[in-house]
C-alpha atoms as a PDB file:
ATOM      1  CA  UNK A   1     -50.876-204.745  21.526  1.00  0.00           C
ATOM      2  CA  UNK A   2     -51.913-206.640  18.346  1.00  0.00           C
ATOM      3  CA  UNK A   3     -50.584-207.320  15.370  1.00  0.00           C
ATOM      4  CA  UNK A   4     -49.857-204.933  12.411  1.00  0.00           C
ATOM      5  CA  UNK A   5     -51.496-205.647   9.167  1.00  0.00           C
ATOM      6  CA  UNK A   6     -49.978-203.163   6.069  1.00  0.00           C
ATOM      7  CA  UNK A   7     -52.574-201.019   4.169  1.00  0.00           C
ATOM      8  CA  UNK A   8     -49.908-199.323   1.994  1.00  0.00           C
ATOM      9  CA  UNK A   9     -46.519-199.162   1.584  1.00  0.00           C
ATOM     10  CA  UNK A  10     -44.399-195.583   0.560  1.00  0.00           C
ATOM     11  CA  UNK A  11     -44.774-196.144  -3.356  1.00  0.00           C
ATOM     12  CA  UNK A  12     -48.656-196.865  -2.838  1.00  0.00           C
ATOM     13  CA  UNK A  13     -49.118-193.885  -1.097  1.00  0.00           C
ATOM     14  CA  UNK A  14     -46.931-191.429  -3.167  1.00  0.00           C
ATOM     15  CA  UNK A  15     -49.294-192.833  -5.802  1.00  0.00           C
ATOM     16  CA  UNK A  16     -52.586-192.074  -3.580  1.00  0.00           C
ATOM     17  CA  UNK A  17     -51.012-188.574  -2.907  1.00  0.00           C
ATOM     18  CA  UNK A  18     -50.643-187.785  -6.449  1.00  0.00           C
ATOM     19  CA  UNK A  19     -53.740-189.021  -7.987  1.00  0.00           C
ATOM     20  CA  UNK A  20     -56.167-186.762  -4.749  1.00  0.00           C
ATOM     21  CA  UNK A  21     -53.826-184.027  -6.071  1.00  0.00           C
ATOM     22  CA  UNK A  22     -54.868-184.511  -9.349  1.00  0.00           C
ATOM     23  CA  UNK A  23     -58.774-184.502  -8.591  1.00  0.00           C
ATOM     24  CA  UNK A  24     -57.953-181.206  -6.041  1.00  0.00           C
ATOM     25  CA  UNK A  25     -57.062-179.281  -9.617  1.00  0.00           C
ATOM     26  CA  UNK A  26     -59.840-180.909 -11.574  1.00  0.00           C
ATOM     27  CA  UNK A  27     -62.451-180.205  -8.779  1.00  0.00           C
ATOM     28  CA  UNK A  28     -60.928-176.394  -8.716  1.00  0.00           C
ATOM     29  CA  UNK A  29     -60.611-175.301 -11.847  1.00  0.00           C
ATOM     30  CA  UNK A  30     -60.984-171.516 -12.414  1.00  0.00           C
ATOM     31  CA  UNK A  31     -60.707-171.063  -8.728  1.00  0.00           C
ATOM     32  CA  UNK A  32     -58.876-167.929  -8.141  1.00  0.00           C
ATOM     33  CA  UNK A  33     -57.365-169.139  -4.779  1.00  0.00           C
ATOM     34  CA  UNK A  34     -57.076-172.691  -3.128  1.00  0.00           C
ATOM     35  CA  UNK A  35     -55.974-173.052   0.664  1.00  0.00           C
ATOM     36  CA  UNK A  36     -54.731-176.314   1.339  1.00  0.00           C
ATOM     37  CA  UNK A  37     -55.217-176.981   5.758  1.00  0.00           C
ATOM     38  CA  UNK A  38     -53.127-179.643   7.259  1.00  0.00           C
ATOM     39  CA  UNK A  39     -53.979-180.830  10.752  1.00  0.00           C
ATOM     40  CA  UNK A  40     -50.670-181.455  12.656  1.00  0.00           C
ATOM     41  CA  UNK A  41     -48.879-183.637  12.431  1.00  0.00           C
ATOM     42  CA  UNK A  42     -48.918-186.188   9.535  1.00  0.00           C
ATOM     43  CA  UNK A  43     -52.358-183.894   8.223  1.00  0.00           C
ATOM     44  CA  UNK A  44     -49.608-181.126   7.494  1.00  0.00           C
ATOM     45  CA  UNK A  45     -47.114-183.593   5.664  1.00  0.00           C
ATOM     46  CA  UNK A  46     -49.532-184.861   3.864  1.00  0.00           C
ATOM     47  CA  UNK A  47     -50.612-181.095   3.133  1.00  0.00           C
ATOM     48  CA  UNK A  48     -47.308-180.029   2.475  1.00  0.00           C
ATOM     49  CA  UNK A  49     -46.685-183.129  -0.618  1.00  0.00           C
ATOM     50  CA  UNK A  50     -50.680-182.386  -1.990  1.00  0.00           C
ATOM     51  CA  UNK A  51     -49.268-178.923  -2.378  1.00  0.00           C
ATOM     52  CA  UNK A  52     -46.153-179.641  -4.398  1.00  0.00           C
ATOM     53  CA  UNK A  53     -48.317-181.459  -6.349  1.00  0.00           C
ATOM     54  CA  UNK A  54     -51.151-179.409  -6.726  1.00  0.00           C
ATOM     55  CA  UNK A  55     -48.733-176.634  -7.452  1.00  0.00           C
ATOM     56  CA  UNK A  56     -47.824-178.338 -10.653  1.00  0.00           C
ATOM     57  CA  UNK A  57     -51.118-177.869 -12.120  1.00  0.00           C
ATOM     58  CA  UNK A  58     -53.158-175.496  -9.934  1.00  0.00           C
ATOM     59  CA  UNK A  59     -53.330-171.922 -12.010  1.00  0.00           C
ATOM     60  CA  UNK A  60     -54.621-169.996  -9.162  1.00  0.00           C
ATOM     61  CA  UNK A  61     -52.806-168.534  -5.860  1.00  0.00           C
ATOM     62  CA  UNK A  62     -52.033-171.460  -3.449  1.00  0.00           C
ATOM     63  CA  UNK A  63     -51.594-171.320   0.262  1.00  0.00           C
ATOM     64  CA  UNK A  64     -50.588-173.742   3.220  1.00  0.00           C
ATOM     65  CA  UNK A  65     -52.349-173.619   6.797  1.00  0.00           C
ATOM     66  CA  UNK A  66     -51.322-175.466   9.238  1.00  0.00           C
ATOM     67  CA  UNK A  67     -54.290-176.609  12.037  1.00  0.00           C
ATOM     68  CA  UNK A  68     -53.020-177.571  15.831  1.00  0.00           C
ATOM     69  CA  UNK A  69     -54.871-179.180  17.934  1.00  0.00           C
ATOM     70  CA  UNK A  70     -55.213-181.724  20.908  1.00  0.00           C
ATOM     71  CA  UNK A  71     -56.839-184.721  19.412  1.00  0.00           C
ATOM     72  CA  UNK A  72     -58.530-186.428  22.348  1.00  0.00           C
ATOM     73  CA  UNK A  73     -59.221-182.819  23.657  1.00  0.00           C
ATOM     74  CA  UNK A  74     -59.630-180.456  20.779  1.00  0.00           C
ATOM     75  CA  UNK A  75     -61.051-177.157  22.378  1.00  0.00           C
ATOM     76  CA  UNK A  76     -57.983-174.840  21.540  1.00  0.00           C
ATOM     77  CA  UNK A  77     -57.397-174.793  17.385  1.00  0.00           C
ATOM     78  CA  UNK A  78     -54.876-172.439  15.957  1.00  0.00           C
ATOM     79  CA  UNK A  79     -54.094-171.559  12.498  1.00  0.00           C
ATOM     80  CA  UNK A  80     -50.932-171.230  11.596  1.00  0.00           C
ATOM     81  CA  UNK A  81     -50.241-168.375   9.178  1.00  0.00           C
ATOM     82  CA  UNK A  82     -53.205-166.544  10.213  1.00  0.00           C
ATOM     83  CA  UNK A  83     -54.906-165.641   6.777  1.00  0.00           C
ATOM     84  CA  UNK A  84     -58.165-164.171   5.561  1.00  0.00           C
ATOM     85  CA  UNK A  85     -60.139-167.342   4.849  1.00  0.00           C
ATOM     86  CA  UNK A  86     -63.180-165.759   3.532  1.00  0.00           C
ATOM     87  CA  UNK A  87     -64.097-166.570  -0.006  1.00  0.00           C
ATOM     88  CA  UNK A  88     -61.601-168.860  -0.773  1.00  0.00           C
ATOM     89  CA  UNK A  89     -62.075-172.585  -1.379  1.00  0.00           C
ATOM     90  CA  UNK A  90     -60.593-175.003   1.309  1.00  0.00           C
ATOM     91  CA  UNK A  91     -59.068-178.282   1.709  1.00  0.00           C
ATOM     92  CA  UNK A  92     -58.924-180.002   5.199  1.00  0.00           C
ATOM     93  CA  UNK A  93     -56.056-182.543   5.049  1.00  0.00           C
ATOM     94  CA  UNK A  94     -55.172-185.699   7.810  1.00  0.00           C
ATOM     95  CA  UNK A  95     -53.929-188.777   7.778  1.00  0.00           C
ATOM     96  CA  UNK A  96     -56.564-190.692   8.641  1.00  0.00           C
ATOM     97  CA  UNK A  97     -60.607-190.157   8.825  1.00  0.00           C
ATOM     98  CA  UNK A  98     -61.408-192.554  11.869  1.00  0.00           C
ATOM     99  CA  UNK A  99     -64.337-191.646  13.734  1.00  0.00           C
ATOM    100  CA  UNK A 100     -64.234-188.286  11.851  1.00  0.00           C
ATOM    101  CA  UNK A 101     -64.111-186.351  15.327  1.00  0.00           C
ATOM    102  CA  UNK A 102     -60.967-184.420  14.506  1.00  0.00           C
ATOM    103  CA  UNK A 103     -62.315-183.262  10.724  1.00  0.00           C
ATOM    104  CA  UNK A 104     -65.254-181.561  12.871  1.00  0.00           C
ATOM    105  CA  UNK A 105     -63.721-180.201  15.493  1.00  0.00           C
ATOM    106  CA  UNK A 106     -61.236-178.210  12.563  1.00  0.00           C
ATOM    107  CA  UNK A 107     -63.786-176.983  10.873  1.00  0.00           C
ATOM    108  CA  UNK A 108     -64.393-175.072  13.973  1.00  0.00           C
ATOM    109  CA  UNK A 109     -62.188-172.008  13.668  1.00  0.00           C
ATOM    110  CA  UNK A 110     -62.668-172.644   9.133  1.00  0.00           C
ATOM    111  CA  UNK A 111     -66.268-171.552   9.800  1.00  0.00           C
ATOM    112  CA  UNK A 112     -65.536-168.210  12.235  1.00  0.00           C
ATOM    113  CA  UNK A 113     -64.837-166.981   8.598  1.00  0.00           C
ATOM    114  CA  UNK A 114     -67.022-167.383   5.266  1.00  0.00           C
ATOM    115  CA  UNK A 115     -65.050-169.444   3.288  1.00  0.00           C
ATOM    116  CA  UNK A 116     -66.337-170.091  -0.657  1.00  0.00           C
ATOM    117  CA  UNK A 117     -66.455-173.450  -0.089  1.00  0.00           C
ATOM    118  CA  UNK A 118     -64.581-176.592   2.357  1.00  0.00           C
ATOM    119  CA  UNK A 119     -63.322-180.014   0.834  1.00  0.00           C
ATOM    120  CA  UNK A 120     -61.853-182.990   3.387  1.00  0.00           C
ATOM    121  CA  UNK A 121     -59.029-184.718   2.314  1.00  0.00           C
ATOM    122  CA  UNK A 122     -57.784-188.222   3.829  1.00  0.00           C
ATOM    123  CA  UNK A 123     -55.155-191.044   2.901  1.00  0.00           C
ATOM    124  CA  UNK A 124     -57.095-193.726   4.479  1.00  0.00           C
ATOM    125  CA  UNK A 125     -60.845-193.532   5.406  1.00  0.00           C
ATOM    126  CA  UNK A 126     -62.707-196.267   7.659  1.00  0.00           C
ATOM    127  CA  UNK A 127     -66.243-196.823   5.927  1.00  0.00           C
ATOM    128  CA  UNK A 128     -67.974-195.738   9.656  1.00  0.00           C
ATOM    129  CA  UNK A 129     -67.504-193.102  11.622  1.00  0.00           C
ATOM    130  CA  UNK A 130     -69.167-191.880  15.044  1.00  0.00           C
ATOM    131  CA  UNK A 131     -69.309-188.091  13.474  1.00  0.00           C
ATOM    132  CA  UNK A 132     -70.954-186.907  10.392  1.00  0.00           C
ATOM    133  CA  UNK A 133     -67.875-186.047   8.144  1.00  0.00           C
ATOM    134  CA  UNK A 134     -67.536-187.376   4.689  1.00  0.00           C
ATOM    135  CA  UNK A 135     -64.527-186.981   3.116  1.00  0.00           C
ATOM    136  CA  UNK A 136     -64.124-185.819  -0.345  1.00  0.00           C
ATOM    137  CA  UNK A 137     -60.717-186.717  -1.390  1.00  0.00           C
ATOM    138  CA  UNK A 138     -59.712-190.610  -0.013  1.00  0.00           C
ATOM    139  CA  UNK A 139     -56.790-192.495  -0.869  1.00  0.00           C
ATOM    140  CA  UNK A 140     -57.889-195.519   0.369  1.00  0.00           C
ATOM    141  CA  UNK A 141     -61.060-196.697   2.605  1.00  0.00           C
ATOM    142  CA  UNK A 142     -61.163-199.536   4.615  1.00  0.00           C
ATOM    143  CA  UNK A 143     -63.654-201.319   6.379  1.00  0.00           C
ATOM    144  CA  UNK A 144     -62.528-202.085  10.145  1.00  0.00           C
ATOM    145  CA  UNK A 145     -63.838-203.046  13.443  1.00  0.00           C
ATOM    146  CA  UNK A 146     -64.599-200.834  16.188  1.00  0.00           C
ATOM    147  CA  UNK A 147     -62.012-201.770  18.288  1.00  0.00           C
ATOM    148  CA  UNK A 148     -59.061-202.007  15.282  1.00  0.00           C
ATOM    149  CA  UNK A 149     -57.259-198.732  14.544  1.00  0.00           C
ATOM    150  CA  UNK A 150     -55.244-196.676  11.706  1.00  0.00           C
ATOM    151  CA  UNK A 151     -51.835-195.362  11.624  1.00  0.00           C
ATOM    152  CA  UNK A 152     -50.384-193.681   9.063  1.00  0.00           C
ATOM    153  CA  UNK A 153     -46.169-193.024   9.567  1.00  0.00           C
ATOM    154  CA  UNK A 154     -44.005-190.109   8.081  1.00  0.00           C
ATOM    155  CA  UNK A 155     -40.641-189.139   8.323  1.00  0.00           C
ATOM    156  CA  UNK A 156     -38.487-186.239   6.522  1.00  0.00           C
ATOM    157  CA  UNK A 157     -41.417-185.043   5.254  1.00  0.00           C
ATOM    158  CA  UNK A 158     -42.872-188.385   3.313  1.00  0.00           C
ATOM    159  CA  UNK A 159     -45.364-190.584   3.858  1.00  0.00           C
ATOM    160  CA  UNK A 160     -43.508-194.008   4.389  1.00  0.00           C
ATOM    161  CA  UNK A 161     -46.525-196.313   5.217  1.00  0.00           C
ATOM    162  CA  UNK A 162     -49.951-196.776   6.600  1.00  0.00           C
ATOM    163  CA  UNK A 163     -51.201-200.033   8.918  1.00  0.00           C
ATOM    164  CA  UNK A 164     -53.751-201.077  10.993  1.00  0.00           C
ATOM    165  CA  UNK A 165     -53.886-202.494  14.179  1.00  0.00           C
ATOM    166  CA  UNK A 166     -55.478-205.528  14.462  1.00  0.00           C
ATOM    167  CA  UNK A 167     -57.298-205.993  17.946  1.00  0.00           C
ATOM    168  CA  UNK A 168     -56.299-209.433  19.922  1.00  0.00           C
END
Protein backbone atom coordinates (compact mmCIF):
# COMPACT_ATOMS: atom_id res chain seq x y z
CA UNK A 1 0.00 0.00 0.00
CA UNK A 2 1.55 3.48 -0.49
CA UNK A 3 1.11 6.54 0.75
CA UNK A 4 -1.86 8.98 0.26
CA UNK A 5 -1.15 12.29 -1.24
CA UNK A 6 -4.54 14.85 -1.04
CA UNK A 7 -5.81 16.28 -4.41
CA UNK A 8 -8.77 18.09 -2.78
CA UNK A 9 -10.31 18.48 0.24
CA UNK A 10 -14.55 18.79 0.74
CA UNK A 11 -14.60 22.74 0.29
CA UNK A 12 -12.34 22.35 -2.96
CA UNK A 13 -14.54 20.06 -4.39
CA UNK A 14 -17.98 21.61 -3.48
CA UNK A 15 -16.26 24.46 -5.33
CA UNK A 16 -15.26 22.11 -8.47
CA UNK A 17 -18.92 20.77 -8.31
CA UNK A 18 -20.41 24.09 -8.56
CA UNK A 19 -18.36 25.83 -11.06
CA UNK A 20 -18.87 22.19 -13.90
CA UNK A 21 -22.49 22.97 -12.89
CA UNK A 22 -22.23 26.27 -13.94
CA UNK A 23 -20.58 25.50 -17.47
CA UNK A 24 -23.42 22.36 -17.77
CA UNK A 25 -26.15 25.49 -17.98
CA UNK A 26 -23.94 27.72 -20.07
CA UNK A 27 -23.05 24.82 -22.52
CA UNK A 28 -27.08 24.02 -22.56
CA UNK A 29 -28.75 26.88 -22.95
CA UNK A 30 -32.12 26.68 -24.78
CA UNK A 31 -31.98 22.98 -24.40
CA UNK A 32 -35.42 21.80 -23.86
CA UNK A 33 -34.32 18.75 -21.73
CA UNK A 34 -30.93 17.83 -19.98
CA UNK A 35 -30.36 14.19 -18.51
CA UNK A 36 -27.77 14.18 -16.07
CA UNK A 37 -26.19 9.98 -15.90
CA UNK A 38 -24.34 9.04 -12.83
CA UNK A 39 -22.31 5.84 -12.88
CA UNK A 40 -22.70 4.12 -9.44
CA UNK A 41 -21.47 4.78 -6.97
CA UNK A 42 -19.67 8.12 -6.27
CA UNK A 43 -20.63 8.93 -10.42
CA UNK A 44 -24.33 9.12 -9.01
CA UNK A 45 -23.41 11.41 -5.92
CA UNK A 46 -21.64 13.41 -7.81
CA UNK A 47 -24.75 13.38 -10.30
CA UNK A 48 -27.12 13.84 -7.72
CA UNK A 49 -25.12 17.48 -6.22
CA UNK A 50 -24.47 18.66 -10.29
CA UNK A 51 -28.22 18.37 -10.35
CA UNK A 52 -29.15 20.51 -7.37
CA UNK A 53 -27.01 22.77 -8.83
CA UNK A 54 -27.82 22.72 -12.25
CA UNK A 55 -31.40 22.90 -11.14
CA UNK A 56 -30.79 26.37 -9.92
CA UNK A 57 -30.19 27.70 -13.25
CA UNK A 58 -31.15 25.08 -15.86
CA UNK A 59 -34.68 26.41 -17.55
CA UNK A 60 -35.40 23.23 -19.24
CA UNK A 61 -36.84 19.72 -17.86
CA UNK A 62 -34.07 17.93 -15.83
CA UNK A 63 -33.70 14.27 -15.18
CA UNK A 64 -31.38 11.85 -13.08
CA UNK A 65 -30.16 8.31 -14.46
CA UNK A 66 -28.46 6.29 -12.61
CA UNK A 67 -25.77 3.75 -14.67
CA UNK A 68 -24.72 0.23 -12.82
CA UNK A 69 -22.17 -1.53 -13.74
CA UNK A 70 -19.20 -3.95 -12.84
CA UNK A 71 -16.13 -1.90 -13.31
CA UNK A 72 -13.40 -4.45 -13.98
CA UNK A 73 -16.16 -6.45 -15.89
CA UNK A 74 -18.64 -4.09 -17.40
CA UNK A 75 -20.78 -6.32 -19.84
CA UNK A 76 -24.22 -5.93 -17.97
CA UNK A 77 -25.24 -1.87 -17.79
CA UNK A 78 -28.60 -0.92 -16.48
CA UNK A 79 -30.32 2.31 -16.38
CA UNK A 80 -32.02 3.14 -13.67
CA UNK A 81 -35.30 4.96 -14.33
CA UNK A 82 -35.61 3.57 -17.67
CA UNK A 83 -36.37 6.75 -19.86
CA UNK A 84 -36.64 7.63 -23.52
CA UNK A 85 -33.13 8.94 -24.19
CA UNK A 86 -33.61 9.91 -27.70
CA UNK A 87 -33.15 13.53 -28.52
CA UNK A 88 -32.20 14.75 -25.41
CA UNK A 89 -28.76 16.07 -24.48
CA UNK A 90 -26.67 13.92 -21.97
CA UNK A 91 -24.24 14.18 -19.28
CA UNK A 92 -22.12 11.10 -18.20
CA UNK A 93 -20.97 11.76 -14.60
CA UNK A 94 -17.97 9.68 -12.36
CA UNK A 95 -15.68 10.32 -10.04
CA UNK A 96 -12.77 9.84 -11.66
CA UNK A 97 -11.64 9.53 -15.57
CA UNK A 98 -8.62 7.01 -15.14
CA UNK A 99 -7.96 4.99 -18.03
CA UNK A 100 -11.37 6.17 -19.38
CA UNK A 101 -12.55 2.39 -19.72
CA UNK A 102 -15.66 2.83 -17.63
CA UNK A 103 -16.86 6.30 -19.62
CA UNK A 104 -16.86 3.85 -22.80
CA UNK A 105 -18.22 1.02 -21.70
CA UNK A 106 -21.51 3.51 -20.41
CA UNK A 107 -21.93 4.91 -23.37
CA UNK A 108 -22.86 1.49 -24.40
CA UNK A 109 -26.54 1.20 -23.57
CA UNK A 110 -26.59 5.77 -24.14
CA UNK A 111 -26.05 4.88 -27.81
CA UNK A 112 -28.92 1.84 -28.22
CA UNK A 113 -30.95 5.17 -28.34
CA UNK A 114 -30.33 8.50 -30.47
CA UNK A 115 -29.60 10.86 -28.03
CA UNK A 116 -29.22 14.85 -29.29
CA UNK A 117 -26.04 14.95 -28.07
CA UNK A 118 -23.49 13.18 -24.94
CA UNK A 119 -21.17 15.35 -22.60
CA UNK A 120 -18.60 13.44 -19.90
CA UNK A 121 -18.33 14.85 -16.73
CA UNK A 122 -15.38 14.06 -14.12
CA UNK A 123 -14.03 15.54 -10.70
CA UNK A 124 -10.57 14.51 -11.33
CA UNK A 125 -9.11 13.54 -14.78
CA UNK A 126 -5.51 11.86 -15.27
CA UNK A 127 -3.94 13.65 -18.45
CA UNK A 128 -3.57 9.77 -20.15
CA UNK A 129 -5.79 7.33 -20.57
CA UNK A 130 -5.63 3.72 -22.28
CA UNK A 131 -9.27 4.52 -23.99
CA UNK A 132 -10.25 7.29 -26.21
CA UNK A 133 -12.63 9.35 -23.89
CA UNK A 134 -12.18 13.00 -23.35
CA UNK A 135 -14.00 14.48 -20.86
CA UNK A 136 -15.82 17.65 -21.22
CA UNK A 137 -16.53 18.87 -17.82
CA UNK A 138 -13.16 18.29 -15.30
CA UNK A 139 -12.76 19.52 -11.96
CA UNK A 140 -9.37 18.89 -11.71
CA UNK A 141 -6.67 16.91 -14.00
CA UNK A 142 -3.71 15.50 -12.84
CA UNK A 143 -0.81 14.11 -14.31
CA UNK A 144 0.12 10.57 -12.67
CA UNK A 145 2.09 7.52 -13.24
CA UNK A 146 0.88 4.39 -14.56
CA UNK A 147 1.09 2.53 -11.65
CA UNK A 148 -0.39 5.54 -9.09
CA UNK A 149 -4.18 5.63 -8.74
CA UNK A 150 -7.33 8.02 -7.91
CA UNK A 151 -9.87 7.86 -5.28
CA UNK A 152 -12.41 10.05 -4.80
CA UNK A 153 -14.56 9.45 -1.13
CA UNK A 154 -18.31 10.34 -0.37
CA UNK A 155 -20.45 9.93 2.38
CA UNK A 156 -24.24 11.14 3.10
CA UNK A 157 -24.40 12.13 -0.16
CA UNK A 158 -21.16 14.68 -0.38
CA UNK A 159 -18.10 14.57 -1.79
CA UNK A 160 -15.64 14.73 1.28
CA UNK A 161 -12.23 14.36 -0.55
CA UNK A 162 -10.23 13.07 -3.42
CA UNK A 163 -6.38 11.43 -3.13
CA UNK A 164 -4.07 9.59 -4.91
CA UNK A 165 -2.17 6.74 -4.23
CA UNK A 166 1.24 7.05 -4.52
CA UNK A 167 3.00 3.72 -5.73
CA UNK A 168 6.07 2.46 -3.33
Amino acid sequence: MGTKKYILDAAAAEKKLRRMALEIVERNDGEPELVLAGIKENGSVIAAIISHYVGNDFKGKLSLLELGLDKKKPAAITLTPAMDLNDKVLVLIDDVANSGRTMLYALKPLLEQYPKKIQTLALVERTHKTFPVDVDYVGVSVSTALDEHIYVEVAEGKVTGAWMEEAN
